[in-house]
Protein backbone atom coordinates (compact mmCIF):
# COMPACT_ATOMS: atom_id res chain seq x y z
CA UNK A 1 11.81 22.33 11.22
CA UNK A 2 15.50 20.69 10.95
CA UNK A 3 15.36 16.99 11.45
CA UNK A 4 19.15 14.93 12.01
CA UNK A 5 18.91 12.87 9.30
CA UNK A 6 18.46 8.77 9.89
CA UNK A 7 21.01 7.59 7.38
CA UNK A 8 24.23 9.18 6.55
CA UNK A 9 28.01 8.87 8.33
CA UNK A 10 29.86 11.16 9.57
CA UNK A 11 33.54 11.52 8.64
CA UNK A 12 37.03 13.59 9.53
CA UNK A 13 37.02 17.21 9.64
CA UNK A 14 33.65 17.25 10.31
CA UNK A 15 32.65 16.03 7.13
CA UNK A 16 29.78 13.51 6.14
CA UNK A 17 28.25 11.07 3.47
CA UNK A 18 24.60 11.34 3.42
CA UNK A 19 23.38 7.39 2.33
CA UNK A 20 19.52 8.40 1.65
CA UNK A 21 19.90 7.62 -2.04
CA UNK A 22 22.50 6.31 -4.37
CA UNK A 23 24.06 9.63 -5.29
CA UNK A 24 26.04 9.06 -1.53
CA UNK A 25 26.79 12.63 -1.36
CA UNK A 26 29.66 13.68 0.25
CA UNK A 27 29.34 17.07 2.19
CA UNK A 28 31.46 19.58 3.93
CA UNK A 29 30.40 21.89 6.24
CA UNK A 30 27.73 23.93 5.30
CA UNK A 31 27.41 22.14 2.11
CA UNK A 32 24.25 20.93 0.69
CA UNK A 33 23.16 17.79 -0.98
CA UNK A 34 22.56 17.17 -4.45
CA UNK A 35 18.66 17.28 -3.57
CA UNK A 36 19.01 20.50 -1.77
CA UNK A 37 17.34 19.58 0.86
CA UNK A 38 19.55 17.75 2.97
CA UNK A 39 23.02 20.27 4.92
CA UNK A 40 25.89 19.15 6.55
CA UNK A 41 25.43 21.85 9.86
CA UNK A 42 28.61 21.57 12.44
CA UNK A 43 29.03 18.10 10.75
CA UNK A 44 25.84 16.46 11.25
CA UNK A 45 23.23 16.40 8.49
CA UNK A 46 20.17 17.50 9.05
CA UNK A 47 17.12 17.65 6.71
CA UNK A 48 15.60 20.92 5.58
CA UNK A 49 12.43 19.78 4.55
CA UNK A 50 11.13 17.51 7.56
CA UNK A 51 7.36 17.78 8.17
CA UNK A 52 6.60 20.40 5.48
CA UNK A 53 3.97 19.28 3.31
CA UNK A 54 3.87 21.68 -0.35
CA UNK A 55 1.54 19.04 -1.49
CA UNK A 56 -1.42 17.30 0.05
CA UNK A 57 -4.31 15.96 -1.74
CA UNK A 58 -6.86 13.41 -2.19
CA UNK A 59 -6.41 11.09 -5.59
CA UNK A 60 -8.12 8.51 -7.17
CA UNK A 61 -5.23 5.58 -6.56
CA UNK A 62 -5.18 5.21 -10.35
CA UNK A 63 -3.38 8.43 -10.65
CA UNK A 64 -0.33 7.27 -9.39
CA UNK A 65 -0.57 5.51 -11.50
CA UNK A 66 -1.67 2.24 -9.92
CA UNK A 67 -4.21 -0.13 -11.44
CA UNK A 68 -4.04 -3.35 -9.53
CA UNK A 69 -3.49 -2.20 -6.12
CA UNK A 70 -6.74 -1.22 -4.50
CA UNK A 71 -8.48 0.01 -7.55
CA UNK A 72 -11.38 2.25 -7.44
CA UNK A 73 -10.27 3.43 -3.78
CA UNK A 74 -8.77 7.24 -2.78
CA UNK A 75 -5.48 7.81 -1.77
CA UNK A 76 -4.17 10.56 0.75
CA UNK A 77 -1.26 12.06 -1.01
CA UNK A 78 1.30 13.65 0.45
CA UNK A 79 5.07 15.37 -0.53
CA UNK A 80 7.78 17.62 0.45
CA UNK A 81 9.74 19.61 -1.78
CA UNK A 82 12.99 18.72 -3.24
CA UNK A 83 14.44 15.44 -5.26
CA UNK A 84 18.22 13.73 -5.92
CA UNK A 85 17.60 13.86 -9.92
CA UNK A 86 17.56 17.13 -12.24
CA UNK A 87 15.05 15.67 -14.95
CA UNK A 88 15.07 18.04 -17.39
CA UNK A 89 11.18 17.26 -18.71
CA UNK A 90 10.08 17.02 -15.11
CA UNK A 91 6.16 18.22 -14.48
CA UNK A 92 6.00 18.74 -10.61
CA UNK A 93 9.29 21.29 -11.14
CA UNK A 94 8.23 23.70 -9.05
CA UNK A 95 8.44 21.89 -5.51
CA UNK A 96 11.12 19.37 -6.94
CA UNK A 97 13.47 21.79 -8.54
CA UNK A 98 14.40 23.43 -5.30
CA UNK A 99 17.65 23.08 -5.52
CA UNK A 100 17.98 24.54 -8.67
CA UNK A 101 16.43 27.76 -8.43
CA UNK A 102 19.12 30.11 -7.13
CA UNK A 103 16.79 32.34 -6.34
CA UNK A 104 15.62 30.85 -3.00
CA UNK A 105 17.81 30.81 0.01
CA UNK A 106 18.34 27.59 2.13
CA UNK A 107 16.55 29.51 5.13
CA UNK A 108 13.46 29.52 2.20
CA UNK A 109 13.59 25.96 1.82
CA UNK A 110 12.61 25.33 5.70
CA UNK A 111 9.56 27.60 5.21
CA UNK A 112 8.09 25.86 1.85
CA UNK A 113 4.63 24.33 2.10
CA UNK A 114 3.36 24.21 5.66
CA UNK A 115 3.61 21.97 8.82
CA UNK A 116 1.69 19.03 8.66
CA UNK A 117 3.45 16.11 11.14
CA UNK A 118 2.65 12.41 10.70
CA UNK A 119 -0.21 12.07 13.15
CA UNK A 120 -1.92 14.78 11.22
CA UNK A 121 -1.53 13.26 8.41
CA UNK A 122 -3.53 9.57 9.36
CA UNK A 123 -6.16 11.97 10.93
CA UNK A 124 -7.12 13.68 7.51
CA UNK A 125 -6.40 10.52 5.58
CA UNK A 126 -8.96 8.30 8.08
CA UNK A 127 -11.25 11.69 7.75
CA UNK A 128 -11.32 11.40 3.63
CA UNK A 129 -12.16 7.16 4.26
CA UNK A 130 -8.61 7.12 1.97
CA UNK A 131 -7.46 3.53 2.91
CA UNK A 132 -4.10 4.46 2.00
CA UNK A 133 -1.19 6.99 1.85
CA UNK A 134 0.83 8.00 -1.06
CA UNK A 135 4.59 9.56 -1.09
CA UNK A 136 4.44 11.12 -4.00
CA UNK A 137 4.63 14.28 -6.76
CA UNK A 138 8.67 15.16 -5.62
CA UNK A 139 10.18 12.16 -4.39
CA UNK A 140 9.84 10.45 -1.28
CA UNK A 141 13.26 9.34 -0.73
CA UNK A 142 14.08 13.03 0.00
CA UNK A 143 11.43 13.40 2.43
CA UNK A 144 12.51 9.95 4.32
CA UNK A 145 12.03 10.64 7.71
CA UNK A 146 8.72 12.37 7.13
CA UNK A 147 7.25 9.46 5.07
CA UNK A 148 8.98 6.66 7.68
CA UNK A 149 7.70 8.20 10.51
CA UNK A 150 4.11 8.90 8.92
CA UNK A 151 4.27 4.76 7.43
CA UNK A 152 4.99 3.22 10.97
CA UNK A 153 1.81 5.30 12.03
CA UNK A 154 -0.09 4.41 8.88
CA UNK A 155 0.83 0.65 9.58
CA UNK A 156 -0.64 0.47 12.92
CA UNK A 157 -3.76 1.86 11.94
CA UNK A 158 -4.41 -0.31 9.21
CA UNK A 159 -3.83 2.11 5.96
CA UNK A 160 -1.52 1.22 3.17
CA UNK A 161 1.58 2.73 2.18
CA UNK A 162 2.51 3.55 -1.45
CA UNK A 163 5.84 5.30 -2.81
CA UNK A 164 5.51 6.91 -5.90
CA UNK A 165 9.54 7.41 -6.73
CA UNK A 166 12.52 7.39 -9.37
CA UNK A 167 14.11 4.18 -7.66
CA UNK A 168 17.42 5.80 -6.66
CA UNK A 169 17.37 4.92 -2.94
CA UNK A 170 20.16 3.36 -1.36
CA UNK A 171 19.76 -0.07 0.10
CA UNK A 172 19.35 1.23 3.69
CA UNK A 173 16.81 3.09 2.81
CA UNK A 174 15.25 0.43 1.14
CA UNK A 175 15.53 -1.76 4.00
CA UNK A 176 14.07 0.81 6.92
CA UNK A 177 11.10 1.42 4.26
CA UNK A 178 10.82 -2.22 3.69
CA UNK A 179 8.03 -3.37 6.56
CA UNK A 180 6.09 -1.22 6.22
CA UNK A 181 5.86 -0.81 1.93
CA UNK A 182 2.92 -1.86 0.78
CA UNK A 183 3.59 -0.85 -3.27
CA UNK A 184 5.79 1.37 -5.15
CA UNK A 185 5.23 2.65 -8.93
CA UNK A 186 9.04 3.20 -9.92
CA UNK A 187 9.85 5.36 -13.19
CA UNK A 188 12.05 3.54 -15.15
CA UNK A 189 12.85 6.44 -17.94
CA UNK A 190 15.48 4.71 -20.60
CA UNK A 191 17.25 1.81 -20.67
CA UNK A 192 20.64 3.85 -21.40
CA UNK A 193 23.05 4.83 -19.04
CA UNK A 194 23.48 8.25 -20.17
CA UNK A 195 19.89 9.61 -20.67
CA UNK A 196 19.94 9.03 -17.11
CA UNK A 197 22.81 11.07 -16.46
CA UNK A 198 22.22 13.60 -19.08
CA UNK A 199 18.72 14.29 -18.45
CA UNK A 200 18.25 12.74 -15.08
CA UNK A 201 21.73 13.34 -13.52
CA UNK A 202 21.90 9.96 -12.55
CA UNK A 203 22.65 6.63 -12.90
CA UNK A 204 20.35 3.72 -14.44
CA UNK A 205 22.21 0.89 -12.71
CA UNK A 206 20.69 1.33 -8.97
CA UNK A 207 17.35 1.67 -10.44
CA UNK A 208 17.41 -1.42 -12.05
CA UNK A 209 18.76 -2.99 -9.15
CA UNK A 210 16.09 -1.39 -6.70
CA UNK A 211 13.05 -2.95 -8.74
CA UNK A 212 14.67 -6.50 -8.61
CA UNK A 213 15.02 -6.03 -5.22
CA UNK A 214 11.44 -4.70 -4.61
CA UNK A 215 9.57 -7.51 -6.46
CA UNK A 216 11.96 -10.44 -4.56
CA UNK A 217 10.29 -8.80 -1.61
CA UNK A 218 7.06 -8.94 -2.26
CA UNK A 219 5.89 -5.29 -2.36
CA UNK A 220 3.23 -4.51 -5.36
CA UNK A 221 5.17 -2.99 -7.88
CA UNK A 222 3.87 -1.03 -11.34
CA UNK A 223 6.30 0.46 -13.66
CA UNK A 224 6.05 3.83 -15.02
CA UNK A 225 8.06 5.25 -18.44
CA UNK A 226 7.71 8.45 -20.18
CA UNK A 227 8.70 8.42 -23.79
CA UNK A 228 10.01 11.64 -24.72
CA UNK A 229 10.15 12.58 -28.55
CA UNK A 230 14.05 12.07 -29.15
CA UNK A 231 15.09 11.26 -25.82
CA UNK A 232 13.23 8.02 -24.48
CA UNK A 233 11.23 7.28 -27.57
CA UNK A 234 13.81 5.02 -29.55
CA UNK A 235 11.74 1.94 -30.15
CA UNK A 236 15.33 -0.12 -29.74
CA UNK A 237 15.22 0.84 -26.27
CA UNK A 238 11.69 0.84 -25.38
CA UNK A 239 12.24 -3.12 -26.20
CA UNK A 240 15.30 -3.76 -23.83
CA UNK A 241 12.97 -1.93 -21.31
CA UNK A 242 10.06 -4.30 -21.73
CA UNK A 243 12.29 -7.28 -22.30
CA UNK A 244 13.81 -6.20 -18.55
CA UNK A 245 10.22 -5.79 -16.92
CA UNK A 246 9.19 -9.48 -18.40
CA UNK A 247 12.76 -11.47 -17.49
CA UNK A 248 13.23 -9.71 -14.22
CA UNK A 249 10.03 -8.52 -12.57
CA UNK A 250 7.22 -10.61 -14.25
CA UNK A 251 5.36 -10.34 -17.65
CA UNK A 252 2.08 -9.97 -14.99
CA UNK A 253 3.84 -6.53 -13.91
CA UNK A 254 1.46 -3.30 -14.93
CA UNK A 255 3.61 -0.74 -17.40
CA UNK A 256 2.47 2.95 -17.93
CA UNK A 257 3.53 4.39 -20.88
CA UNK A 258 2.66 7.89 -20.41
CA UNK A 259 2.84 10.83 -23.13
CA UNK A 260 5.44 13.64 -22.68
CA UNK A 261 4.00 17.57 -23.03
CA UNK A 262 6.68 20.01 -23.81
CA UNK A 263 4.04 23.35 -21.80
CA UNK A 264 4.16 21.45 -18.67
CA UNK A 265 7.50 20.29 -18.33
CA UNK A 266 11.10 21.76 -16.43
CA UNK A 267 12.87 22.57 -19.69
CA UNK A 268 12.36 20.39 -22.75
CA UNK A 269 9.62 23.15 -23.79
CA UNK A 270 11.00 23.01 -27.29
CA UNK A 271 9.69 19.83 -27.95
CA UNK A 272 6.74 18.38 -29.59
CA UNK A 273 4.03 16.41 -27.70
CA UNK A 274 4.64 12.30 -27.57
CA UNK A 275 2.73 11.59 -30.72
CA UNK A 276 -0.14 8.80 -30.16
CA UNK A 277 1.18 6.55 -32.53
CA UNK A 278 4.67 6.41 -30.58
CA UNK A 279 2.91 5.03 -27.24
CA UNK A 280 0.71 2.44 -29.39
CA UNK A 281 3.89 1.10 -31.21
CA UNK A 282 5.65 0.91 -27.78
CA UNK A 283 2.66 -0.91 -26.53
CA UNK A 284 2.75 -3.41 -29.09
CA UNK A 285 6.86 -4.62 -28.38
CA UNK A 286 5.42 -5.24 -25.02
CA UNK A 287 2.34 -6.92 -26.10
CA UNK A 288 4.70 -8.98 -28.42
CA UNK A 289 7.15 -9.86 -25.75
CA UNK A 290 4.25 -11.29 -23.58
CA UNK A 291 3.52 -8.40 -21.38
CA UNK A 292 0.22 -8.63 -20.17
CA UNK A 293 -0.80 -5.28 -18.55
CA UNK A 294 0.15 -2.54 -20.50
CA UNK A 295 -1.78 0.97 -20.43
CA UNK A 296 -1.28 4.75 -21.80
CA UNK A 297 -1.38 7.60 -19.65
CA UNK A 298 -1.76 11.39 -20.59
CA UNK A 299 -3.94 10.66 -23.69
């Protein structure tokens, strides 16, 4: 189903700038957006994806990871396919990558998963007793309208809403999101500039200025960082990122380090597994610089 998009503006020649995320695409006519996902049509953008669920599922809320927001409870989990980065060790490839695989047509993209509309989703969630609803496995800023319209619903019937997401939104996405966010676990992958844009294909400033914004307002926030041998594991950097989590969002603030596998990931399959040892040192800076919940994932 094609959905007019809620944020983007609409220029000469029929052109447009989509303002979803901080990647601010700007699109010609029949062009698509750097998440694939979102088409400038007769200059209008629409979204390819609306109300197509490839992923629905019922997790333990520590999977998200999150473990000090509702712990021991279920979440309803829900995504649509496509995302604004390229991460080259991402693990959910297959419904995120869309926009890579040059093998499926645009017309494809409308048909992936299946319909499942907001209302739906609250019914199955209140069904599983979930008391909550998670955007999550692709990322939820490319499935906006879906999740916004599915959070208002979520809101009045008393369930919790949780993004699971790489931070790049834009600031008016942030702020339509914003009543109704109940907590977000962000990745933040390096603290260099260009491992984001070499392996991400984006930028590390708006992320870093998306959590401070997050944690002034008030949302629960946990922070999540795969360390990737010879790519994110530089222990220099692993520092600047904890000494960023304590000055800016709180020494209180959870922090996943989670352990990179080469079999599972989009490309990096030439690499070895994170060893053990790596996320234990890491854990240590943190513990050092006065962190005080840090935990391992993937072990």
């Amino acid at each position: 189903m094609l959905k007019e998009a809620y944020l983007y503006q609409q220029l000469e020649n029929l052109a447009v700038r989509c303002q979803t995320c901080a990647h601010n695409c700007f699109l010609k006519i029949n062009q698509d957006g750097l998440c694939g996902v979102r088409k400038n049509i007769q200059g209008k953008l629409f979204v390819l994806n609306y109300g197509r669920a490839v992923a629905a599922a019922i997790d333990p809320i520590e999977k998200k990871p999150l473990y000090h927001f509702m712990p021991g409870t279920f979440t309803f989990s829900v995504a649509a396919a496509g995302c604004n980065f390229r991460c080259l060790n991402c693990q959910n490839w297959e419904i995120s990558q869309v926009a890579k695989n040059k093998n499926l047509k645009k017309a494809d993209i409308e048909k992936l998963g299946y319909d499942l509309p907001p209302e739906k989703i609250i019914e199955e969630a209140i069904k599983a007793q979930c008391p909550s609803i998670s955007y999550t496995y692709s990322e939820p800023t490319v499935f906006l309208e879906w999740a916004f319209e599915t959070m208002k619903i979520a809101k009045e019937k008393g369930l919790k809403n949780i993004w699971v997401s790489n931070g790049f939104m834009s600031q008016k996405t942030l702020n339509l999101i914003l009543p109704y966010l109940d907590a977000a676990n962000i990745d933040l992958k390096s603290f260099d500039d260009n491992f984001y844009r070499k392996v991400c294909g984006a930028q590390l400033e708006p992320v870093l200025k998306n959590l401070k914004f997050l944690k002034k307002a008030g949302i629960h926030l946990e922070i999540t960082t795969l360390i990737i041998p010879s790519f994110s594991d530089n222990l220099k950097m692993i520092e600047k990122i904890a000494c960023f989590i304590k000055s800016e969002l709180g020494a209180e603030t959870p922090w996943h380090l989670s352990r990179f596998f080469p079999d599972i990931s989009f490309s990096l399959k030439n690499l070895p597994a994170t060893p053990l040892e790596t996320l234990k040192k890491a854990k240590q800076i943190g513990l050092k610089l006065g962190l005080k919940n840090i935990y391992l994932g993937n072990i």
